[in-house]
N, C-alpha and C. Protein backbone atom coordinates (compact mmCIF):
# COMPACT_ATOMS: atom_id res chain seq x y z
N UNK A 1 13.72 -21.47 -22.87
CA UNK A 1 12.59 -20.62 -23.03
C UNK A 1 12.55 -19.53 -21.97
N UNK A 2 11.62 -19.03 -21.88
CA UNK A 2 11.46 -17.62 -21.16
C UNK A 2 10.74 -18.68 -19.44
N UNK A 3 10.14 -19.20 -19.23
CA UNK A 3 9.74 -19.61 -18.27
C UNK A 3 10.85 -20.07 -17.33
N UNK A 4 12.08 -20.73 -17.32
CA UNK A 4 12.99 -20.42 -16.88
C UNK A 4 13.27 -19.37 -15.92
N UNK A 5 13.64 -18.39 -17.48
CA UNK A 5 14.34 -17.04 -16.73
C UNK A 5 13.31 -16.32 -16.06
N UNK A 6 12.14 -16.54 -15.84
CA UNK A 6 10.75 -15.80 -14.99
C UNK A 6 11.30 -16.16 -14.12
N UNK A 7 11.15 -17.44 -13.55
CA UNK A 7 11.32 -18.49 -12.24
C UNK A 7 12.61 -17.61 -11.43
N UNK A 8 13.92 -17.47 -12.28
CA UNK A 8 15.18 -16.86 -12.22
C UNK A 8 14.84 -15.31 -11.38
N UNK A 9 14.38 -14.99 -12.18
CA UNK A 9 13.97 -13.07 -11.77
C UNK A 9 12.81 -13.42 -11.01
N UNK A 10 12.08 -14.02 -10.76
CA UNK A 10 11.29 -14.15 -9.37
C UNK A 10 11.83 -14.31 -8.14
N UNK A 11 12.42 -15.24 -7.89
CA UNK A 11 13.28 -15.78 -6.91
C UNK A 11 14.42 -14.89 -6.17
N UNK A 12 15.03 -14.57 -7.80
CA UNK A 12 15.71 -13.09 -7.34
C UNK A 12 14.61 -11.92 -6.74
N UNK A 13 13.59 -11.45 -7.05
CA UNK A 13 13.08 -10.48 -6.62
C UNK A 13 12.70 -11.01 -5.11
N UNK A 14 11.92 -11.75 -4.77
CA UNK A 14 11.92 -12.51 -3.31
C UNK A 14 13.03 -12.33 -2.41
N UNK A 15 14.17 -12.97 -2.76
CA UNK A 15 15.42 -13.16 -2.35
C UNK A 15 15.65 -11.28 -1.82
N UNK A 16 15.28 -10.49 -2.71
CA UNK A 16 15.85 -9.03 -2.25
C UNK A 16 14.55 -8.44 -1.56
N UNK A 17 13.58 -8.94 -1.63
CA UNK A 17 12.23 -8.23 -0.89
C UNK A 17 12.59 -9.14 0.46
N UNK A 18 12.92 -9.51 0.70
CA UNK A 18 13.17 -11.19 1.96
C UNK A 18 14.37 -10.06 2.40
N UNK A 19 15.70 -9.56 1.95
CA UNK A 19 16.50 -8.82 2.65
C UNK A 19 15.36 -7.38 3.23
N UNK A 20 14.84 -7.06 2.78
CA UNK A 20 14.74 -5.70 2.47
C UNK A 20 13.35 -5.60 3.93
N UNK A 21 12.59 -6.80 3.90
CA UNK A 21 12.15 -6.88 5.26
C UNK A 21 12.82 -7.21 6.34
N UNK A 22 14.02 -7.79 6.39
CA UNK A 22 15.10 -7.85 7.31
C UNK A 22 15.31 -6.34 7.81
N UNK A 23 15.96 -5.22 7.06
CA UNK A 23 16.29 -4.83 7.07
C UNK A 23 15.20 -3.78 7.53
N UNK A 24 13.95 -3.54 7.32
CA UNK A 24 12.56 -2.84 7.62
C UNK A 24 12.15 -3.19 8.78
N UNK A 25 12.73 -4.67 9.55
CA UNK A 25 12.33 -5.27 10.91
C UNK A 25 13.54 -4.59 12.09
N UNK A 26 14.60 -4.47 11.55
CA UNK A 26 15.70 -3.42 12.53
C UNK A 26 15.38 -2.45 12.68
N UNK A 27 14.82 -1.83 11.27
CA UNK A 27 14.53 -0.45 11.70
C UNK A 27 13.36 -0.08 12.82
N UNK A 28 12.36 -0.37 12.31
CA UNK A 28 11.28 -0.59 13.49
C UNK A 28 11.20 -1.29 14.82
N UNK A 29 12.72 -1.98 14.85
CA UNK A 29 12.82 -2.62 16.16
C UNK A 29 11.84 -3.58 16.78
N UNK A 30 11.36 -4.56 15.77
CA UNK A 30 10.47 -5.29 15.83
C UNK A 30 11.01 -6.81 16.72
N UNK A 31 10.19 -7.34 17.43
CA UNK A 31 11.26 -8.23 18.33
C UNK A 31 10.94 -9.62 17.80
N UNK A 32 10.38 -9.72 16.55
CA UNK A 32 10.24 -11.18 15.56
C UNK A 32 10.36 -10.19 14.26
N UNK A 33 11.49 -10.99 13.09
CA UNK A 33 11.67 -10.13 11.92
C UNK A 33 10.12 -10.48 10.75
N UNK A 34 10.52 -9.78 10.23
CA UNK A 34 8.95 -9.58 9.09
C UNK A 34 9.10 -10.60 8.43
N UNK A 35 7.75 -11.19 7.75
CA UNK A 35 8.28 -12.47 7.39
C UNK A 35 6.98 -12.35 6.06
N UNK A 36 7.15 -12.89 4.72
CA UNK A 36 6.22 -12.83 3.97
C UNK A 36 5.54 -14.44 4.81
N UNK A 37 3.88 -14.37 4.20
CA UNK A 37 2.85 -15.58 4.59
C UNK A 37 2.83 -16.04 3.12
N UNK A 38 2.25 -17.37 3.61
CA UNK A 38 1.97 -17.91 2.49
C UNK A 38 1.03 -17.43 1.36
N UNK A 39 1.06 -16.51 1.09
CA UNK A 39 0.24 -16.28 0.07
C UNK A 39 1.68 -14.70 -0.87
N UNK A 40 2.26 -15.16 -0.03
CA UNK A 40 3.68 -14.61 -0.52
C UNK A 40 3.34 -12.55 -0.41
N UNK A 41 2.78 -12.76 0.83
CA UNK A 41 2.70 -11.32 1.37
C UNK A 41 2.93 -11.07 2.33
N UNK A 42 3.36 -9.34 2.77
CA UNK A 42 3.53 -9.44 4.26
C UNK A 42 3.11 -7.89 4.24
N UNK A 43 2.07 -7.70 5.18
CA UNK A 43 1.94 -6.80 5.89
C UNK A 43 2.30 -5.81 7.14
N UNK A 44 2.59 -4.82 7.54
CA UNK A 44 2.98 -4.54 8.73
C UNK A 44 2.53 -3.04 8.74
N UNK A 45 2.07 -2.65 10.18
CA UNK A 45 0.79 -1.28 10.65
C UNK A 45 2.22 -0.56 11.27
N UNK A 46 2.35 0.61 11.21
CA UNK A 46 3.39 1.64 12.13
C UNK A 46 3.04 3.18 12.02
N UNK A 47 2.79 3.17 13.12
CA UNK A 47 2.26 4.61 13.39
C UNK A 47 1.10 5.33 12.40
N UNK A 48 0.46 4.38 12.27
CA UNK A 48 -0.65 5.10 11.34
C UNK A 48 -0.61 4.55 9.20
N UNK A 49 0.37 4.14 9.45
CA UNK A 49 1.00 3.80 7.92
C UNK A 49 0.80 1.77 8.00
N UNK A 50 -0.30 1.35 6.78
CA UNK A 50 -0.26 0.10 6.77
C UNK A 50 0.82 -0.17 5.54
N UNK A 51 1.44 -1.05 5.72
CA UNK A 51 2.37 -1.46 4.65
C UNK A 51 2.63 -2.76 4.07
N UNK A 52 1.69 -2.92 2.66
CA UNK A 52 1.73 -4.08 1.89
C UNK A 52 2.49 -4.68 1.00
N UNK A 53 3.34 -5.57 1.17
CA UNK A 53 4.40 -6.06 0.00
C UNK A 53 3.81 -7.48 -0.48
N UNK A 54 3.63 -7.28 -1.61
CA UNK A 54 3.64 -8.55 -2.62
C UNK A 54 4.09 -9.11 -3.46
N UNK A 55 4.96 -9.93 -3.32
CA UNK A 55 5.99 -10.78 -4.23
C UNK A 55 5.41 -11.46 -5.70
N UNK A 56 4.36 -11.74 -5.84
CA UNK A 56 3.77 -11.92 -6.95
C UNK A 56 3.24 -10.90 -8.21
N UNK A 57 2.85 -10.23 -7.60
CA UNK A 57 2.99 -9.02 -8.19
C UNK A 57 4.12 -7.94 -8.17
N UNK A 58 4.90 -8.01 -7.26
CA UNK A 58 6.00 -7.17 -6.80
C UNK A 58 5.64 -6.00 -6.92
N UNK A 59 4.78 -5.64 -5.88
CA UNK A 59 4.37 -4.24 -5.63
C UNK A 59 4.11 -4.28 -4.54
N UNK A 60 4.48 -2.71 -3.91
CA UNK A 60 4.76 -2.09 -2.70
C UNK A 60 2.96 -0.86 -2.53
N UNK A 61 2.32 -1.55 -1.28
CA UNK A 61 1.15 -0.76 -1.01
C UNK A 61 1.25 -0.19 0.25
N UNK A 62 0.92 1.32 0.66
CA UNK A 62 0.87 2.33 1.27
C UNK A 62 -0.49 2.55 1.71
N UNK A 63 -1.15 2.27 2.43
CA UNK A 63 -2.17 2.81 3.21
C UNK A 63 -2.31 4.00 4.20
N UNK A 64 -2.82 4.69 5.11
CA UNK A 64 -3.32 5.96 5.29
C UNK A 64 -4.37 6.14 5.79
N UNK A 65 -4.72 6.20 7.06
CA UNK A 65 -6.06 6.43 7.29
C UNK A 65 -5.77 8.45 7.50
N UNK A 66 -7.44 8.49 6.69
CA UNK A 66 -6.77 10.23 6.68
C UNK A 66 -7.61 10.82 7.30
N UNK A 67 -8.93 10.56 8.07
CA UNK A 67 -9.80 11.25 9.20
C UNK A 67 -10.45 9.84 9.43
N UNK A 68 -11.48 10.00 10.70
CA UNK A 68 -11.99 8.79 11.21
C UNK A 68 -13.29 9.35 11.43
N UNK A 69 -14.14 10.19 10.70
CA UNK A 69 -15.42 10.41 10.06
C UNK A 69 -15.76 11.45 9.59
N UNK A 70 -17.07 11.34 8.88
CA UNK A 70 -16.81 12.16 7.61
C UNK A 70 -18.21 13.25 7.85
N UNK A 71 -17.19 14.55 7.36
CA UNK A 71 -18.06 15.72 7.97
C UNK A 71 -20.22 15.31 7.91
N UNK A 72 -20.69 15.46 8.84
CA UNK A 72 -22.30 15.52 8.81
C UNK A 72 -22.86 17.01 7.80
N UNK A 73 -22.22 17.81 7.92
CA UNK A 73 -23.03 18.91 7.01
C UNK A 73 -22.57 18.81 5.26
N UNK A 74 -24.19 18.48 4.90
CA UNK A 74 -24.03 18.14 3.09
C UNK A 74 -23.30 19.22 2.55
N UNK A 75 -22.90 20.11 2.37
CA UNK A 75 -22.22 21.50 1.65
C UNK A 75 -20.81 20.95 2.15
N UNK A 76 -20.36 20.38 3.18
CA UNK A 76 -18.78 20.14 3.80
C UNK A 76 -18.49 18.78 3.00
N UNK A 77 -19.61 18.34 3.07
CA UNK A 77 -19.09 16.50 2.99
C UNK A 77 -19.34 16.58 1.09
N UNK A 78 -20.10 17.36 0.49
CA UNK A 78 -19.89 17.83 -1.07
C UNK A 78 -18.41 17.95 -1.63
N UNK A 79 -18.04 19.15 -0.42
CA UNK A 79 -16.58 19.75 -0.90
C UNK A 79 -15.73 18.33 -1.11
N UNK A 80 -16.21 17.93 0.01
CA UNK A 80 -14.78 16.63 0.23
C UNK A 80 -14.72 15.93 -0.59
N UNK A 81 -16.05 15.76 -0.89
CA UNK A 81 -15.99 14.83 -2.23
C UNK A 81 -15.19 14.83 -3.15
N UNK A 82 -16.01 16.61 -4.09
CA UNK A 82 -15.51 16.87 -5.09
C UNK A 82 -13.85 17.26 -5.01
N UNK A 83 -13.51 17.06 -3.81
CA UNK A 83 -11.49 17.12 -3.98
C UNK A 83 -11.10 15.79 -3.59
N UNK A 84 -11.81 14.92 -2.91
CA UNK A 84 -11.44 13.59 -3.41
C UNK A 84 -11.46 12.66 -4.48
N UNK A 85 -12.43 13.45 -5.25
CA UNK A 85 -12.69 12.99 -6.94
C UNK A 85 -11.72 13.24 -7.55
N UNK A 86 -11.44 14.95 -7.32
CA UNK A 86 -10.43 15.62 -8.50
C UNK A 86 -8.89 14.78 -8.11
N UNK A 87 -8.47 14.49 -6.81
CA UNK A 87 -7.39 13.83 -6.25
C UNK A 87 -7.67 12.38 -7.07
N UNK A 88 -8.25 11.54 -7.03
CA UNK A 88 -8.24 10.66 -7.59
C UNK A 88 -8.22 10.42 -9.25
N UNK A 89 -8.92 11.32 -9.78
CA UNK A 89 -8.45 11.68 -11.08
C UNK A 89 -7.38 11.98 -12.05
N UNK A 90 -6.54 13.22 -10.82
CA UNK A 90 -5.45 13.65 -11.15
C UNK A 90 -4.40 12.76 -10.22
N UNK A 91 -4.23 11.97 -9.25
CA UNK A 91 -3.76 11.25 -8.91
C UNK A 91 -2.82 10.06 -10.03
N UNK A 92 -2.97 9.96 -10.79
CA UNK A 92 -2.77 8.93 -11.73
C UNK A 92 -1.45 9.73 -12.21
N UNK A 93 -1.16 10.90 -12.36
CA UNK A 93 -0.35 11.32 -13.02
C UNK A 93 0.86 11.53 -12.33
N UNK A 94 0.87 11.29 -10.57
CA UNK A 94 1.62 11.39 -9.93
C UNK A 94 2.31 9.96 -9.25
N UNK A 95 1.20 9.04 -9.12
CA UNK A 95 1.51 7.60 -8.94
C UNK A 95 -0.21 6.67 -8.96
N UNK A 96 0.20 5.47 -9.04
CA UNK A 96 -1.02 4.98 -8.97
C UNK A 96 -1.12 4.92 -7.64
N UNK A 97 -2.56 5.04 -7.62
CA UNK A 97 -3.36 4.79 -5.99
C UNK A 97 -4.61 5.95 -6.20
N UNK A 98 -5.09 6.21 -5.32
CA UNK A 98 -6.33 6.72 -4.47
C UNK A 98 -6.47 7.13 -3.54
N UNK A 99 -8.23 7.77 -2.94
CA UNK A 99 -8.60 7.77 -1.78
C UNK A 99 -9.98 7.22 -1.93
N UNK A 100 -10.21 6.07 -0.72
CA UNK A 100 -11.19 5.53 -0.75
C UNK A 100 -12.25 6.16 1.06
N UNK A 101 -13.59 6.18 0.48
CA UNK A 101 -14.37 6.57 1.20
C UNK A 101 -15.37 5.11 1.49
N UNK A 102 -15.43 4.66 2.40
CA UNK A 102 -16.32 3.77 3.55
C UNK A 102 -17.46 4.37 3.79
N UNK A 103 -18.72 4.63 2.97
CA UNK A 103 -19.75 5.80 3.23
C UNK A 103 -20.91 4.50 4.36
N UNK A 104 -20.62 3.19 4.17
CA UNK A 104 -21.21 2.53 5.11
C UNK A 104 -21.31 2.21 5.89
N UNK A 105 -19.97 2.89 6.86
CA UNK A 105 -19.72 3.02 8.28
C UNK A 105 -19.62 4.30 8.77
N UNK A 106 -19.66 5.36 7.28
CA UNK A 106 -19.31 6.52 7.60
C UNK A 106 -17.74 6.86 8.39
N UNK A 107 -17.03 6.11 8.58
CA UNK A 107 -15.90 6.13 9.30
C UNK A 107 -14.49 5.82 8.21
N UNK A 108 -13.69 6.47 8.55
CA UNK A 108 -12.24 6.11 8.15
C UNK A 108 -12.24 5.93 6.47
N UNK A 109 -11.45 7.43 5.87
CA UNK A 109 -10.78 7.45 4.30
C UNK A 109 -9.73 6.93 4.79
N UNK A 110 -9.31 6.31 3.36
CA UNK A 110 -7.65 6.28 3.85
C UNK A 110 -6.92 6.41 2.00
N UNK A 111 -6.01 6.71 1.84
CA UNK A 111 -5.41 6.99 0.74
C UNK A 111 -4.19 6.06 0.65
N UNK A 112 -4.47 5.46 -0.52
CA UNK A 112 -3.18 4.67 -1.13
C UNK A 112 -2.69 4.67 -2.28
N UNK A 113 -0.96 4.33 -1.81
CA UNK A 113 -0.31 4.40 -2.97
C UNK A 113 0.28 3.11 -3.17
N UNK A 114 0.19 2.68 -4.97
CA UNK A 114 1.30 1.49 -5.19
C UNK A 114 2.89 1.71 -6.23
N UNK A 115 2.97 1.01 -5.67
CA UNK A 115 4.87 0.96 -6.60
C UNK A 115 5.05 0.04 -7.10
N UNK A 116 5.60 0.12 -8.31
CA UNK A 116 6.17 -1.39 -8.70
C UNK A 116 7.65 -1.32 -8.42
N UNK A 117 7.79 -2.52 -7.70
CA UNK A 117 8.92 -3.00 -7.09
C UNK A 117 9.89 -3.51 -8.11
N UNK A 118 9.52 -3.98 -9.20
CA UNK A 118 9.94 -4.80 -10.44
C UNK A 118 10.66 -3.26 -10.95
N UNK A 119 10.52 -2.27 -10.67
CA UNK A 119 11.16 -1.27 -11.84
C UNK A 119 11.76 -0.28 -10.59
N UNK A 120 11.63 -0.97 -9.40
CA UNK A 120 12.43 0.40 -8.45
C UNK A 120 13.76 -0.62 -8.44
């Protein structure tokens, strides 16, 4: 049956996301290599860029913090809006992801992108 060959192409995809953080831990010169957690994820922060891999889903997430608060004058913080709307709208056609606004701390957008790992 097909449940099998899932198990098969899972394991395989692990097996090459498991190199591929090896290989992401040299580069960054990290002095313990990256390691997925049990929940079969692994995260890692560099220079401003958060970076989410998930083996269950096999998708690759990109985080971004893109200012660390958000203009006080209503006519500025309008604009931003309405081009963070239109970005998120038209966003879809370029990759999936967003920009998300924190209006309850007033602090920190950050914009993300996902990949599917299964088709790169």
């Amino acid at each position: 049956g097909k449940e099998p060959y899932k198990q098969r192409k899972d394991a395989f995809f692990k097996q090459r996301a498991t190199a591929a953080l090896g290989e992401l831990s040299q580069h960054l010169e990290r002095d313990s290599p990256l390691r997925f957690n049990e929940n079969n994820t692994c995260e890692v922060e560099h220079e401003g860029l958060l970076l989410r891999i998930t083996v269950l889903k096999k998708e690759l997430y990109v985080y971004h913090s893109l200012m660390k608060a958000l203009p006080r004058d209503p006519k500025k913080r309008l604009k931003l809006f309405e081009y963070i709307l239109e970005g998120n709208l038209l966003g879809s056609t370029v990759c999936s992801g967003g920009i998300t606004i924190l209006t309850t701390s007033e602090v920190v957008m950050h914009m993300s992108a996902q990949l599917n790992l299964a088709r790169v």
